[in-house]
Each structure stands twice: as structure tokens, then as C-alpha cells.
Protein backbone atom coordinates (compact mmCIF):
# COMPACT_ATOMS: atom_id res chain seq x y z
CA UNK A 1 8.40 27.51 -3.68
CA UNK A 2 8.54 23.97 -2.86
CA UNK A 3 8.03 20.75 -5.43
CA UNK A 4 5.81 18.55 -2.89
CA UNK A 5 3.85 19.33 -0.15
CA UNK A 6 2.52 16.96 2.48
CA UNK A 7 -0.91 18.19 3.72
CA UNK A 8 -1.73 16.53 6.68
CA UNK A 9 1.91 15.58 7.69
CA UNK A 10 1.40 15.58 11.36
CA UNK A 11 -1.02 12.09 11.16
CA UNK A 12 0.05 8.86 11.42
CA UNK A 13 0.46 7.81 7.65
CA UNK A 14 1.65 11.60 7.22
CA UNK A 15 4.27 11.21 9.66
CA UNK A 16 5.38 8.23 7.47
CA UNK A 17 5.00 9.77 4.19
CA UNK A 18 7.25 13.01 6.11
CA UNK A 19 9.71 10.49 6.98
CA UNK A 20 10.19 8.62 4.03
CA UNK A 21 10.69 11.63 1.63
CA UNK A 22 13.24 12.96 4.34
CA UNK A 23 15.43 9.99 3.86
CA UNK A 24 14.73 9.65 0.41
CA UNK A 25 17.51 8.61 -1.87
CA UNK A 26 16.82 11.65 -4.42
CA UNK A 27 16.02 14.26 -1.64
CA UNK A 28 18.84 16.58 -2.79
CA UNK A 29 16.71 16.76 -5.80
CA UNK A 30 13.32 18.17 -4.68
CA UNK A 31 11.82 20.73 -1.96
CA UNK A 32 9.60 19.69 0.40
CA UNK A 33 7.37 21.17 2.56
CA UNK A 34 4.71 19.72 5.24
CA UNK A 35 1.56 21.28 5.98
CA UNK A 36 -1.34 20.78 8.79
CA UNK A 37 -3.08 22.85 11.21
CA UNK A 38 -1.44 22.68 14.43
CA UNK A 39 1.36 24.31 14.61
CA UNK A 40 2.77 22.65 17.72
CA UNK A 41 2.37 19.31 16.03
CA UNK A 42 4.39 20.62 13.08
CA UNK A 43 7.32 21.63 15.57
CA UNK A 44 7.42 18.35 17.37
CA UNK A 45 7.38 16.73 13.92
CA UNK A 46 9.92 19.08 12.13
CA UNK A 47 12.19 18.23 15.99
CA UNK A 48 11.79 14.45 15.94
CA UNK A 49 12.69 14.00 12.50
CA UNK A 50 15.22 16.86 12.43
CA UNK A 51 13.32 18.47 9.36
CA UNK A 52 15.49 21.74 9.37
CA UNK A 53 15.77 22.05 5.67
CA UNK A 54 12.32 21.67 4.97
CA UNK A 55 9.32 24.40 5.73
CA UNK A 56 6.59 24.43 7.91
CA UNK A 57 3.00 25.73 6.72
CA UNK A 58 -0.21 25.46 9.16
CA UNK A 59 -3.85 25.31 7.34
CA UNK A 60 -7.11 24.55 7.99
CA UNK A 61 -8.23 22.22 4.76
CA UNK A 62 -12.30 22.96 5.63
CA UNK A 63 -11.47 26.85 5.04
CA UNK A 64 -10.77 28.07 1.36
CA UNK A 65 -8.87 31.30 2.35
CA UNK A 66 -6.49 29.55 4.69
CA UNK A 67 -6.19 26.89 1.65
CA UNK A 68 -5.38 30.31 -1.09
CA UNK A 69 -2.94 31.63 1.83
CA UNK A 70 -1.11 27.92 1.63
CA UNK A 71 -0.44 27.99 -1.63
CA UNK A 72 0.08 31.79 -1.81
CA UNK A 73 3.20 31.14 0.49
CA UNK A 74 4.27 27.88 -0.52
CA UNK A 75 3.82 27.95 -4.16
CA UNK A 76 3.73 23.95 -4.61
CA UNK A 77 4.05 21.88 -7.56
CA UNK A 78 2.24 18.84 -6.32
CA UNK A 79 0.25 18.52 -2.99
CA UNK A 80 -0.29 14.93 -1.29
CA UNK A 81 -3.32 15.13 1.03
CA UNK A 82 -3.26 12.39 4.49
CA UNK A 83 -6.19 14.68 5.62
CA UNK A 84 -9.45 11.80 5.47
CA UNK A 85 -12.07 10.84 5.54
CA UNK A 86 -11.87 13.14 2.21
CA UNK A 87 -15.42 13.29 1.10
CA UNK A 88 -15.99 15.23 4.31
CA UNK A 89 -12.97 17.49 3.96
CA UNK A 90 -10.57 16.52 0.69
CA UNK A 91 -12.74 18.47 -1.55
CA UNK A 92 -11.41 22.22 -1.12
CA UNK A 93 -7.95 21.53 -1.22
CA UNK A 94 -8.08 19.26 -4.48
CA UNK A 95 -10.52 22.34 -6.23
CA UNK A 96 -7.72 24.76 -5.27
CA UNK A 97 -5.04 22.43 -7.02
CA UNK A 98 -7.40 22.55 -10.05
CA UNK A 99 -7.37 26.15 -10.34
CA UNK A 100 -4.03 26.69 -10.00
CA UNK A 101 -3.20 24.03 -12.16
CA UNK A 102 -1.03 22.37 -9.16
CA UNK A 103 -0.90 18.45 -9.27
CA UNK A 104 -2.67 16.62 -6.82
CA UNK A 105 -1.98 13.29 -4.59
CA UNK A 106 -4.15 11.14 -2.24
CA UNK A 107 -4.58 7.76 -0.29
CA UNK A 108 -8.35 8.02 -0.88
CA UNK A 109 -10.36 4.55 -1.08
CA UNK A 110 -14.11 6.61 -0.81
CA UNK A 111 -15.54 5.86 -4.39
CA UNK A 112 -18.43 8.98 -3.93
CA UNK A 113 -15.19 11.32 -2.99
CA UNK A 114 -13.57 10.36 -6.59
CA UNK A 115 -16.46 10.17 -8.13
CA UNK A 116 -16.97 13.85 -7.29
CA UNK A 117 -13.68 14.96 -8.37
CA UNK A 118 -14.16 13.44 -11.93
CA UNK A 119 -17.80 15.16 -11.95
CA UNK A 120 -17.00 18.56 -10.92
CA UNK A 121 -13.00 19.25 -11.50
CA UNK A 122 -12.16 16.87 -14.72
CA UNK A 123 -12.94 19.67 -16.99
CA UNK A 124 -11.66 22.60 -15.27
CA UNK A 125 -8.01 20.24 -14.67
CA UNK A 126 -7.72 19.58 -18.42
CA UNK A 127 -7.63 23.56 -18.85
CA UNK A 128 -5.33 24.20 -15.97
CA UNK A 129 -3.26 20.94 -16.83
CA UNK A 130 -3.53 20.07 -13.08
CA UNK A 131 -3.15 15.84 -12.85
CA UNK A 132 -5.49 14.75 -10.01
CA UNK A 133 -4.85 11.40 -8.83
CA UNK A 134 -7.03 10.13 -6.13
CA UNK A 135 -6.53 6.29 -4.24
CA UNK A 136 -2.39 6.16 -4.51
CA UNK A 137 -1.99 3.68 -1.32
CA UNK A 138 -3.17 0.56 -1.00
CA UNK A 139 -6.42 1.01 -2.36
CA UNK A 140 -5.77 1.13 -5.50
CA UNK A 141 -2.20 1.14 -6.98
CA UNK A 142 -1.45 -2.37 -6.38
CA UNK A 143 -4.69 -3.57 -8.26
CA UNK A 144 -4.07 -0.79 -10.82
CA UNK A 145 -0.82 -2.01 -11.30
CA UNK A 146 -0.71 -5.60 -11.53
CA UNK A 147 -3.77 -5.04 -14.30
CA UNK A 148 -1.98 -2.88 -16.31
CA UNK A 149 1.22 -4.53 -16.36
CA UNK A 150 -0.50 -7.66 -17.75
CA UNK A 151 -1.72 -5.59 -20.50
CA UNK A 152 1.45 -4.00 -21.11
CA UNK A 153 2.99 -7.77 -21.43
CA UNK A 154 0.32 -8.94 -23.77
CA UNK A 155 0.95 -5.94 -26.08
CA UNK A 156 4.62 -6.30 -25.90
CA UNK A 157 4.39 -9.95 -26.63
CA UNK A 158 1.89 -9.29 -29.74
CA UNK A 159 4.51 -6.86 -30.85
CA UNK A 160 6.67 -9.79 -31.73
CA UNK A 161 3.62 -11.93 -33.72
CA UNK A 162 3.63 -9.62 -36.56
CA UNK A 163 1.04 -11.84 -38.39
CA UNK A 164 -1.67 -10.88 -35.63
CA UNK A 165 -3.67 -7.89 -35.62
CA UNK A 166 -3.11 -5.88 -32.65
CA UNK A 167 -6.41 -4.32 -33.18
CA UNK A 168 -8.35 -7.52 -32.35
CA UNK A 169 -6.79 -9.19 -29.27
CA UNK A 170 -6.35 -7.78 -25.27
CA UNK A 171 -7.00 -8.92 -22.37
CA UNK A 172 -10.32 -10.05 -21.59
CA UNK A 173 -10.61 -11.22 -18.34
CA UNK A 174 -7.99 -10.23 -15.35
CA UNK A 175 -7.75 -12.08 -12.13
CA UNK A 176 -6.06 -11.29 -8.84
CA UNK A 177 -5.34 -12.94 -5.93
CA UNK A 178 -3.95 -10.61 -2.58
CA UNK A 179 -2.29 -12.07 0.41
CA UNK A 180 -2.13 -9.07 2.72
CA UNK A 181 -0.34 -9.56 5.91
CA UNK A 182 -0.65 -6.44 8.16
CA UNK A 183 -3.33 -3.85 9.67
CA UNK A 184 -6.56 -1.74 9.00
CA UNK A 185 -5.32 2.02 9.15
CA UNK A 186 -7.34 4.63 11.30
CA UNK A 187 -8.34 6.49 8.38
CA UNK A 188 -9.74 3.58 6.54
CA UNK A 189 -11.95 2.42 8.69
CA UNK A 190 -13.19 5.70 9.69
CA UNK A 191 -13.33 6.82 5.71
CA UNK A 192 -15.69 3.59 5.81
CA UNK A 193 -17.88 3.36 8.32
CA UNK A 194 -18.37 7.42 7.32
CA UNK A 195 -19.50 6.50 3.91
CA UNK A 196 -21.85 3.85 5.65
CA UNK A 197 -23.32 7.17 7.48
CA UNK A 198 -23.59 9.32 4.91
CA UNK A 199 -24.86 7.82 1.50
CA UNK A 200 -28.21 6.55 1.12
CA UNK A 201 -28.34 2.33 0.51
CA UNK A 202 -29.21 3.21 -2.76
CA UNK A 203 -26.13 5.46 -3.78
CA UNK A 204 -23.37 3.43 -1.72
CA UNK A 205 -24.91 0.37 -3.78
CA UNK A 206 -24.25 1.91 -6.83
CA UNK A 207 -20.74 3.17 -5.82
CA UNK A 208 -19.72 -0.91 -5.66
CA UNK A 209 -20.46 -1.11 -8.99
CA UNK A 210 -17.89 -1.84 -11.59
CA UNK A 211 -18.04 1.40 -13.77
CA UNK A 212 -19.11 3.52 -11.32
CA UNK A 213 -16.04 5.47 -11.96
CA UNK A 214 -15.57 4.39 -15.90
CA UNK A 215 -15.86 6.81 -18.58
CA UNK A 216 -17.27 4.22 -21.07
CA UNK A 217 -19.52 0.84 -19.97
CA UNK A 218 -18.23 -2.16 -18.67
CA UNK A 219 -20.04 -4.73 -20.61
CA UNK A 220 -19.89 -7.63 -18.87
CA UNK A 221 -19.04 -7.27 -15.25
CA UNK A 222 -18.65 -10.37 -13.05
CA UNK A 223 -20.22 -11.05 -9.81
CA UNK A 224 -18.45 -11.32 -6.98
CA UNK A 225 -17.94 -15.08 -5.59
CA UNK A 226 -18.18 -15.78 -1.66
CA UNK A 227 -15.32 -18.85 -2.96
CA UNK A 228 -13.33 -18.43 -6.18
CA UNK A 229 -9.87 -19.55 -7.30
CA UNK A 230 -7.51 -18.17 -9.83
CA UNK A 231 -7.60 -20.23 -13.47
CA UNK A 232 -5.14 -22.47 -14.35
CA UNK A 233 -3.14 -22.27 -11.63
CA UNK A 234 -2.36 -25.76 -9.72
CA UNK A 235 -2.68 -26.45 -6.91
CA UNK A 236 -5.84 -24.17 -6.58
CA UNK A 237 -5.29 -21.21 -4.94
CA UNK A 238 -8.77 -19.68 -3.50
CA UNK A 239 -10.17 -16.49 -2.18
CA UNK A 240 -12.90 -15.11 -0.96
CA UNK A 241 -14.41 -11.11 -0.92
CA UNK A 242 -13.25 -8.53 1.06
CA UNK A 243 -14.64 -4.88 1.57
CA UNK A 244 -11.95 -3.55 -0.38
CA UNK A 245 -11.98 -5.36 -3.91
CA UNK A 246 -15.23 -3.30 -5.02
CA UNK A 247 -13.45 -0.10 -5.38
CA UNK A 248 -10.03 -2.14 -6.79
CA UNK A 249 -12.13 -3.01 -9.72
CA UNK A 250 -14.10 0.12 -9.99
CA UNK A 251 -9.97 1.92 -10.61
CA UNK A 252 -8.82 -0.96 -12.67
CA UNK A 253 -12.09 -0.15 -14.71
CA UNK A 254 -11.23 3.22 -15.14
CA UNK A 255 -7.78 2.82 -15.98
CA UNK A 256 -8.85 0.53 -19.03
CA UNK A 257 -11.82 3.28 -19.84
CA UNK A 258 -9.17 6.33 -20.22
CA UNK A 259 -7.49 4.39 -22.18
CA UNK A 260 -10.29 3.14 -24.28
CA UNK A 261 -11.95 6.13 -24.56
CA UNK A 262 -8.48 7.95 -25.94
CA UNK A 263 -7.38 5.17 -28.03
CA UNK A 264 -7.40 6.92 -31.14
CA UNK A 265 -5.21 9.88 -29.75
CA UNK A 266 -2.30 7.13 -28.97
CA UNK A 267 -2.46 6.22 -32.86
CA UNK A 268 -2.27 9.61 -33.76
CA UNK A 269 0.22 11.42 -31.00
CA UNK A 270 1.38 8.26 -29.20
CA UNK A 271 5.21 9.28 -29.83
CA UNK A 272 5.85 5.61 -29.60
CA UNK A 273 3.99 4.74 -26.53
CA UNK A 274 2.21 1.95 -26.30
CA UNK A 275 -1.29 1.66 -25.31
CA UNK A 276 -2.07 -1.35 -23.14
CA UNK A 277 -3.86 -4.60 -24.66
CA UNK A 278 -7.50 -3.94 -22.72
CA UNK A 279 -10.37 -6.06 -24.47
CA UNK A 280 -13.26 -4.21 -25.46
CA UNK A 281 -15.09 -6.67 -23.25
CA UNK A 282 -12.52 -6.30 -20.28
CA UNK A 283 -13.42 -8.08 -17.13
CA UNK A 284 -11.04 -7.99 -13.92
CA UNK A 285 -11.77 -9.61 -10.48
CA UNK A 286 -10.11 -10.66 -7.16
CA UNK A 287 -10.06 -12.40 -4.44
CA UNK A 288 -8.60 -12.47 -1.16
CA UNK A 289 -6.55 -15.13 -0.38
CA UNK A 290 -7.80 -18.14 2.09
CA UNK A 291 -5.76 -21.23 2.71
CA UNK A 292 -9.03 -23.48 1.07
CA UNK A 293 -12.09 -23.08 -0.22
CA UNK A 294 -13.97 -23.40 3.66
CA UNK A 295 -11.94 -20.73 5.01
CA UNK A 296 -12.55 -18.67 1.75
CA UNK A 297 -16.45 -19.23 2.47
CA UNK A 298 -16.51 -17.71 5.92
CA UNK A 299 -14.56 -14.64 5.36
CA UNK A 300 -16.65 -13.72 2.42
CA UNK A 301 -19.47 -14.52 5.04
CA UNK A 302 -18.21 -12.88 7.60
CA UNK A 303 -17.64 -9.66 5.67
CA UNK A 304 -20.82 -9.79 3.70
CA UNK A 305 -22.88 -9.41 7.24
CA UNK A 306 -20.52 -7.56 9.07
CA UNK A 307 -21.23 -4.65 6.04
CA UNK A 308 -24.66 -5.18 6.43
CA UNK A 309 -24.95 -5.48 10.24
CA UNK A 310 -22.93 -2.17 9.68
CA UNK A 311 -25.41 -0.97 7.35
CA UNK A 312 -28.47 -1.28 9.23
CA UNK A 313 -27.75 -1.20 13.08
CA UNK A 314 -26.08 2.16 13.83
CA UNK A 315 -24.97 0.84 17.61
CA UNK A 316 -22.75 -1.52 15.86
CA UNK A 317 -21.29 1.60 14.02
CA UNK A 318 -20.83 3.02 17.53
CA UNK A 319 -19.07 -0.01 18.54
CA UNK A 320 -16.84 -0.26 15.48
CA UNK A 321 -15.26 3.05 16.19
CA UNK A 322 -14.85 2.02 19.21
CA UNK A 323 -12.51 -1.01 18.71
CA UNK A 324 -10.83 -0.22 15.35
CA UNK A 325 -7.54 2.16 15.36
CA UNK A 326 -9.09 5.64 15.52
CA UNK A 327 -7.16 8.06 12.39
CA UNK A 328 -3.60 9.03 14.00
CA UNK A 329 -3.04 5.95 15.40
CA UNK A 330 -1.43 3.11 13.79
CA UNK A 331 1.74 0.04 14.88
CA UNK A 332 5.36 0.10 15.60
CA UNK A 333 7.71 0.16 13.28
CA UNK A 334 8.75 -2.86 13.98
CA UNK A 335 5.57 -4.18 13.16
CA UNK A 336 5.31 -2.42 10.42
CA UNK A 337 8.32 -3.88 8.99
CA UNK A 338 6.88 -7.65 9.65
CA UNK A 339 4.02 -6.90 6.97
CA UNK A 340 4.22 -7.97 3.00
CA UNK A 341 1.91 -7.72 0.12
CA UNK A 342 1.78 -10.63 -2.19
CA UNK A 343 -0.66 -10.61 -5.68
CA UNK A 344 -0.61 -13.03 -8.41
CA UNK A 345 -2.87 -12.67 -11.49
CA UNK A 346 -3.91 -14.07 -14.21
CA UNK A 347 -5.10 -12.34 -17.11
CA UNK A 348 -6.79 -14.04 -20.66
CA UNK A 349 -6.59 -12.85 -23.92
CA UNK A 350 -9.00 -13.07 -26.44
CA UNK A 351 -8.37 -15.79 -29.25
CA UNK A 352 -5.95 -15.14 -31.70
CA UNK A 353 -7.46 -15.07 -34.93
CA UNK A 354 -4.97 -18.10 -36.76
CA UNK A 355 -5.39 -20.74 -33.51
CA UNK A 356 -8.20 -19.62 -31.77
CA UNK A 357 -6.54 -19.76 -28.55
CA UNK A 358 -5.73 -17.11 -26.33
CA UNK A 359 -2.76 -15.83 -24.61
CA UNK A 360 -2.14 -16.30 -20.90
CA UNK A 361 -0.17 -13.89 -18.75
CA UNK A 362 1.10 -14.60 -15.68
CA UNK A 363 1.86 -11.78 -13.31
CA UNK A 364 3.29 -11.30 -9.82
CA UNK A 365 3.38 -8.34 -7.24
CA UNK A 366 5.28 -8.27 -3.89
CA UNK A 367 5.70 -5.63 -1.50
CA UNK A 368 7.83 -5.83 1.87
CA UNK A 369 6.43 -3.61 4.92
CA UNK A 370 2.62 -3.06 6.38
CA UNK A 371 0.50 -2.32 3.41
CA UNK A 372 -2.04 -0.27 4.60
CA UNK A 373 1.26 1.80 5.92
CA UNK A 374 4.61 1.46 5.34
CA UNK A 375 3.45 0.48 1.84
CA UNK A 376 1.11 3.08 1.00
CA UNK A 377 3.41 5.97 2.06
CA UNK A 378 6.12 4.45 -0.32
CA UNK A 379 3.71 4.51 -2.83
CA UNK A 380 1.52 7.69 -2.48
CA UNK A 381 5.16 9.43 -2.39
CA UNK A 382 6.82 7.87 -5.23
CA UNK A 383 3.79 9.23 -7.26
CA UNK A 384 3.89 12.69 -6.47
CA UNK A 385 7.90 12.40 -7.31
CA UNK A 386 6.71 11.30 -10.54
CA UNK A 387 4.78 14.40 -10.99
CA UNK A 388 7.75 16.16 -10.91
CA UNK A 389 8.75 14.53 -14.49
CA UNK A 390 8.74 17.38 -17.03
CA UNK A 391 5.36 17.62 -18.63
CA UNK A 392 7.01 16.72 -22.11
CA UNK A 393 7.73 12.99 -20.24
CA UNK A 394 4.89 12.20 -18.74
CA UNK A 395 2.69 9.34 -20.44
CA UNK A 396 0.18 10.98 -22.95
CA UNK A 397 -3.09 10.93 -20.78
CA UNK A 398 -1.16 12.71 -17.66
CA UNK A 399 -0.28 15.41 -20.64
CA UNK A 400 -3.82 16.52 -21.38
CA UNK A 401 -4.11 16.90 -17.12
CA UNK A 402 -7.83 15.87 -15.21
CA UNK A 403 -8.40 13.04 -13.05
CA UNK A 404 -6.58 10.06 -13.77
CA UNK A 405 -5.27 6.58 -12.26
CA UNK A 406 -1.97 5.95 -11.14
CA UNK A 407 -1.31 3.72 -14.65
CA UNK A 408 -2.95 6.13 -16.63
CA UNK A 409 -1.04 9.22 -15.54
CA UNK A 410 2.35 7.45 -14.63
CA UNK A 411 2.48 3.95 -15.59
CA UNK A 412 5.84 3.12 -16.61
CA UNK A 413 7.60 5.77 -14.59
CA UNK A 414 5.95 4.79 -11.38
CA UNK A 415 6.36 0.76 -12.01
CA UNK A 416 10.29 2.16 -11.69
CA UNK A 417 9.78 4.28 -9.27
CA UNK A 418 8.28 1.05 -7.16
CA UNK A 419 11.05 -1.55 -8.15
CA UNK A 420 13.74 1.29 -7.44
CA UNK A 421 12.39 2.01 -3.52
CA UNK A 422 13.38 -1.48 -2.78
CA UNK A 423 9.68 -2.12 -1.30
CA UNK A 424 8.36 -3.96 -4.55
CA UNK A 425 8.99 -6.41 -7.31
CA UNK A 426 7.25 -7.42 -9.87
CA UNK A 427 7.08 -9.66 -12.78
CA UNK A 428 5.08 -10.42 -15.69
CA UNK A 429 5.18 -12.77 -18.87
CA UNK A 430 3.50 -15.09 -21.22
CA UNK A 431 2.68 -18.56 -19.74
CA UNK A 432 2.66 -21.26 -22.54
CA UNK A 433 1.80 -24.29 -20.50
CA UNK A 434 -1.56 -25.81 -18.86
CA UNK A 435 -5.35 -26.36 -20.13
CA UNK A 436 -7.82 -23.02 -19.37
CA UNK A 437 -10.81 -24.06 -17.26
């Protein structure tokens, strides 16, 4: 039996994911095992890292037996899938970890592949108490995080006002700025240019949508700005779009939906946890940072017709695989090393009822290493560690099992898990100075 197992652990972010968990400063504590289906590629990987305490398994992810015979012989507590794009091949393996009630991980950032999962395998993980948590790289923890840990400030500070109603203030709008410096992985360019291919305009239209993935309606989504800047803040700090922020908001929407839709159940069985201070009207953005607003205005323009020159010229699909890193491929370390994630947000309350002003939070996010690689393995393993948490110390949402967000199944254990891997720090609190615009 092993605790984790690495599907896919012969790719590039695999390999990363293999490495990191080898090294990692709790290894004595868990089994691991790495799975993928060539078996010389698991010997060369098992030699180069000098994996000799931890097993070997070969499978074939498009073919349910070999799948059964996987988890026959391994037996694993949580599985972390690398194998992408995943709504051409993720599918099987996360239904198997459904049935057998075995916790599932993955870097996903295909909105129609989650989507799926919460259509067709919610349900049947709530019975099995499997927690299935899609998009645990960079796309979408970050976003996921930064959100909720505003929320989680605003509720802590409200804690304190005892002459406020809890009931009637959250957050009500939630802006993000991301500096990324660093590369495109393989496997997320190929996982979108294949969604370009396969869904009709219509249905990859819908999938940018804010509650595509939300249980309950977002009421007043906002549109996405070609230039935008981050309130209050001075000097201005502006962004632009990015191809990326769609789904962000579509998880952050999600997160806030769960917990919306089982707010009642924290009153009742909460144990003491807190639920996070969403708004019923709950709006979050971002924005990609540009040095000023004229460099903001032509990256959102370049992006906005290089997706539709993408969209509706198939040579230029051709041609995009052809120059972006194929899946597999990906930079040195020491490259990889030179890379950093920075996100500030701000997030709004709604007035409080005695001055009719809001509260301001002011949050911060940084991460040290390529984000779309170094970063994302950290992250995508410290979550299926946190799987490992007895069931009776999980949050209350990853208790009842299904598919969940990375806040919603983990938060507070993962925000440790982060801080304590040395790649991340964050900070949040209440800002009491400047005028709202």
C-alpha cells in the first residue's frame, strides 16, 4: 500500500513533483509510489533520482483494467495525475478514485474537464468519501488562495467588532494583481490549444464564464478590462487580461459557492471553524501586471486576438504547437530557480451597518521558483500530503468528500503546508488608511 501515488511521474512536471516528495522534509512519514506507462522511463527515473525505497507501477491511464490492476497492486490513498491534456485522458483514472473512495490530485487548468468531474462523479465521491481536487498548480491555488485568505481576515477581524452582525458583512468585491516571472509549461499550452480543437465556440464561451463551475449564481460578474488597476492602491498599479484569469475566477467562484451553498451546515457542525466572510454578491477579478496602463493595453490586445486568431485559423494552431514547449519538455533548473510569483489583492467589504463604510483588506502572495513548475509541483504535492490528514481533521466540506477547491477541502492546512515548504509567504490584514475610488 502506498499513501501517494504520482501518475504520470516520468513527464517533465512529474519528474519534479517525483523529486520534490523524494527530498521532502516529512518523507519518513509517507509511502510513495510513481506510476506511468513505460517502464524503461520509470527505471531511468527511479536510477537518476536514486528512488530505491519507493515502488514502481506501469499503466496505461486510457485503459480501465490496467487503471483497476494499478490500484489493485498499489492500494493508494491519494493519486496525483501529471498525465494532460486531462479532458482527453484524466477522466478514467479520477472515476476509479471515486469508486474506490481514493483521494484525487491534479494540475488541471481545462474548465470542460472539471466541469465534468463535478457533473458526473460529485455524487458518487460524497458516498465513497473520495475528495477530488482538480487545478492544484498554478492555475488555480494561488488565485484560490489569496481570495480566501482575505475572507478569512475579514471574518477574523469582525470577530473582534462584537457590535456587528457577522451575518450581514463579507467581502464583496476581490481584486488581484499577478506578476509572474517564468515559462508556459508543455502541458498547458497543449491542454489549450486542445480545448480550442475540441469544444464548439459556443461551449468554450460559456466555459469563460464566471459560474461556470459555481454551484449557486454569481450575481453580478464583472467584465473583464483590456486596462484596469487595483483600488486604492498608490501609485497605480495596472494590468491587463491574460488567457489564464477566466478559469482563476471561475475556482475562486466556486470556492465561495461551496461555501455558500453549505453555510448553514458550518452553524450547525462547524466544530469551531470558521466559514469565510464571502458577500452574497461576491465579485473577484484580476489582472496581470504591466508596468503602465499602455503596456497593459497591448497585452490584453495581444492576447485577445492571438485567442481568436487561434480560434478561427487552424494553421496558426499548427504553428503554435510548433513553437511552444511540447508536454515533457520544460527549463533548467537553474532557470527554474530564477522565477517568482508575486499577487497583491485587494478585497472590499460591504458597509458596516453603524458607519456605512466598508472594510478593506490588504493581501499579499509570493512564491520563489518558476510558477508554472517549480511552483506548481510544490503545490500540487503539498495538497495531496494534506490528504493524508485524518478524516476527523480535515476542514468540514473535505469531510462530506466530492469535488472541491483547494480552500474548500484544505484551506488552513494547506496555507501551512505552503509557508512551511519555504516556496511561499503570505500576508493578509485590515488596511485603515486611504479614500475607495
Amino acid at each position: 500500500m502506498v499513501d501517494i501515488l504520482v501518475v504520470g511521474a516520468t513527464g517533465y512536471t512529474g519528474h519534479l513533483i517525483t523529486r520534490y516528495f523524494a527530498v521532502h522534509r516529512e518523507r519518513d512519514s509517507f509511502k510513495l509510489g510513481i506510476a506511468a506507462r513505460s517502464k524503461a522511463k520509470l527505471d531511468r527515473l527511479v536510477s537518476e533520482l536514486n528512488l530505491s525505497n519507493i515502488q514502481p507501477f506501469t499503466v496505461d491511464v486510457t485503459n480501465d483494467g490496467s487503471i483497476k490492476a494499478l490500484f489493485d497492486e498499489a492500494r493508494p490513498r491519494v493519486v496525483l495525475s501529471t498525465v494532460g491534456p486531462y479532458i482527453k485522458w484524466g477522466k478514467p483514472l479520477a472515476r476509479a478514485c471515486a469508486h474506490n473512495g481514493v483521494h484525487y490530485v491534479d494540475i488541471t487548468g481545462e474548465s470542460p474537464f472539471v466541469k465534468d468531474l463535478i457533473i458526473e462523479l460529485d455524487f458518487l465521491a460524497t458516498k465513497t468519501k473520495s475528495i477530488l481536487i482538480p487545478s492544484c498548480g498554478l492555475d488555480s491555488v494561488p488565485s484560490d488562495a489569496i481570495a480566501y485568505l482575505a475572507a478569512q481576515t475579514l471574518r477574523s477581524a469582525l470577530k473582534t467588532m462584537h457590535e456587528y452582525s457577522l451575518e450581514n458583512v463579507g467581502i464583496a468585491e476581490s481584486h488581484t494583481r499577478i506578476a509572474v516571472k517564468g515559462g508556459m509549461s508543455g502541458g498547458t499550452a497543449s491542454s489549450v490549444l486542445n480545448m480550442v480543437e475540441t469544444l464548439s465556440r459556443k461551449d468554450l464561451m460559456y466555459s469563460q464564464t464566471p459560474d461556470y463551475l459555481s454551484p449557486v449564481k454569481v450575481r453580478s460578474p464583472q467584465r473583464l478590462k483590456f486596462v484596469s488597476s487595483l483600488p486604492i492602491v498608490r501609485p497605480k498599479r495596472y494590468g491587463g487580461i491574460f488567457f489564464l484569469i477566466p478559469y482563476n475566477i471561475s475556482v475562486v467562484q466556486r470556492t465561495r459557492g461551496l461555501f455558500t451553498l453549505y453555510a448553514d451546515k458550518f452553524d450547525k457542525d462547524g466544530d469551531g471553524e470558521d466559514l469565510p466572510a464571502y458577500a452574497e454578491d461576491y465579485s473577484y477579478t484580476e489582472l496581470w501586471a504591466a508596468s503602465n496602463r499602455f503596456t497593459a493595453f497591448f497585452l490584453s490586445l495581444s492576447i485577445a486576438m492571438g485567442g481568436a486568431c487561434l480560434l478561427l485559423f487552424p494553421p496558426l494552431r499548427w504553428l503554435a504547437r510548433k513553437i511552444l514547449p511540447e508536454p515533457g519538455q520544460g527549463p533548467s533548473d537553474e532557470a527554474l530557480e530564477k522565477g517568482s510569483l508575486n499577487m497583491h489583492n485587494i478585497s472590499i467589504s460591504t458597509p458596516l451597518s453603524t458607519t456605512g463604510k466598508p472594510i478593506v483588506i490588504e493581501s499579499h502572495l509570493h512564491g520563489r521558483g518558476d510558477p508554472s513548475y517549480t511552483l506548481t509541483a510544490v503545490m500540487a504535492s503539498e495538497v495531496a500530503l494534506s490528504l493524508l490528514t485524518p478524516q476527523e481533521k480535515l476542514p468540514l466540506l473535505a469531510r462530506k468528500g466530492g469535488v472541491l477547491t483547494t480552500m474548500t477541502a484544505l484551506g488552513p492546512i494547506l496555507l501551512k503546508r505552503l509557508s512551511a515548504s519555504g516556496r511561499f509567504e503570505m500576508e493578509s490584514s485590515v488596511r485603515d488608511d486611504g479614500t475607495i475610488e
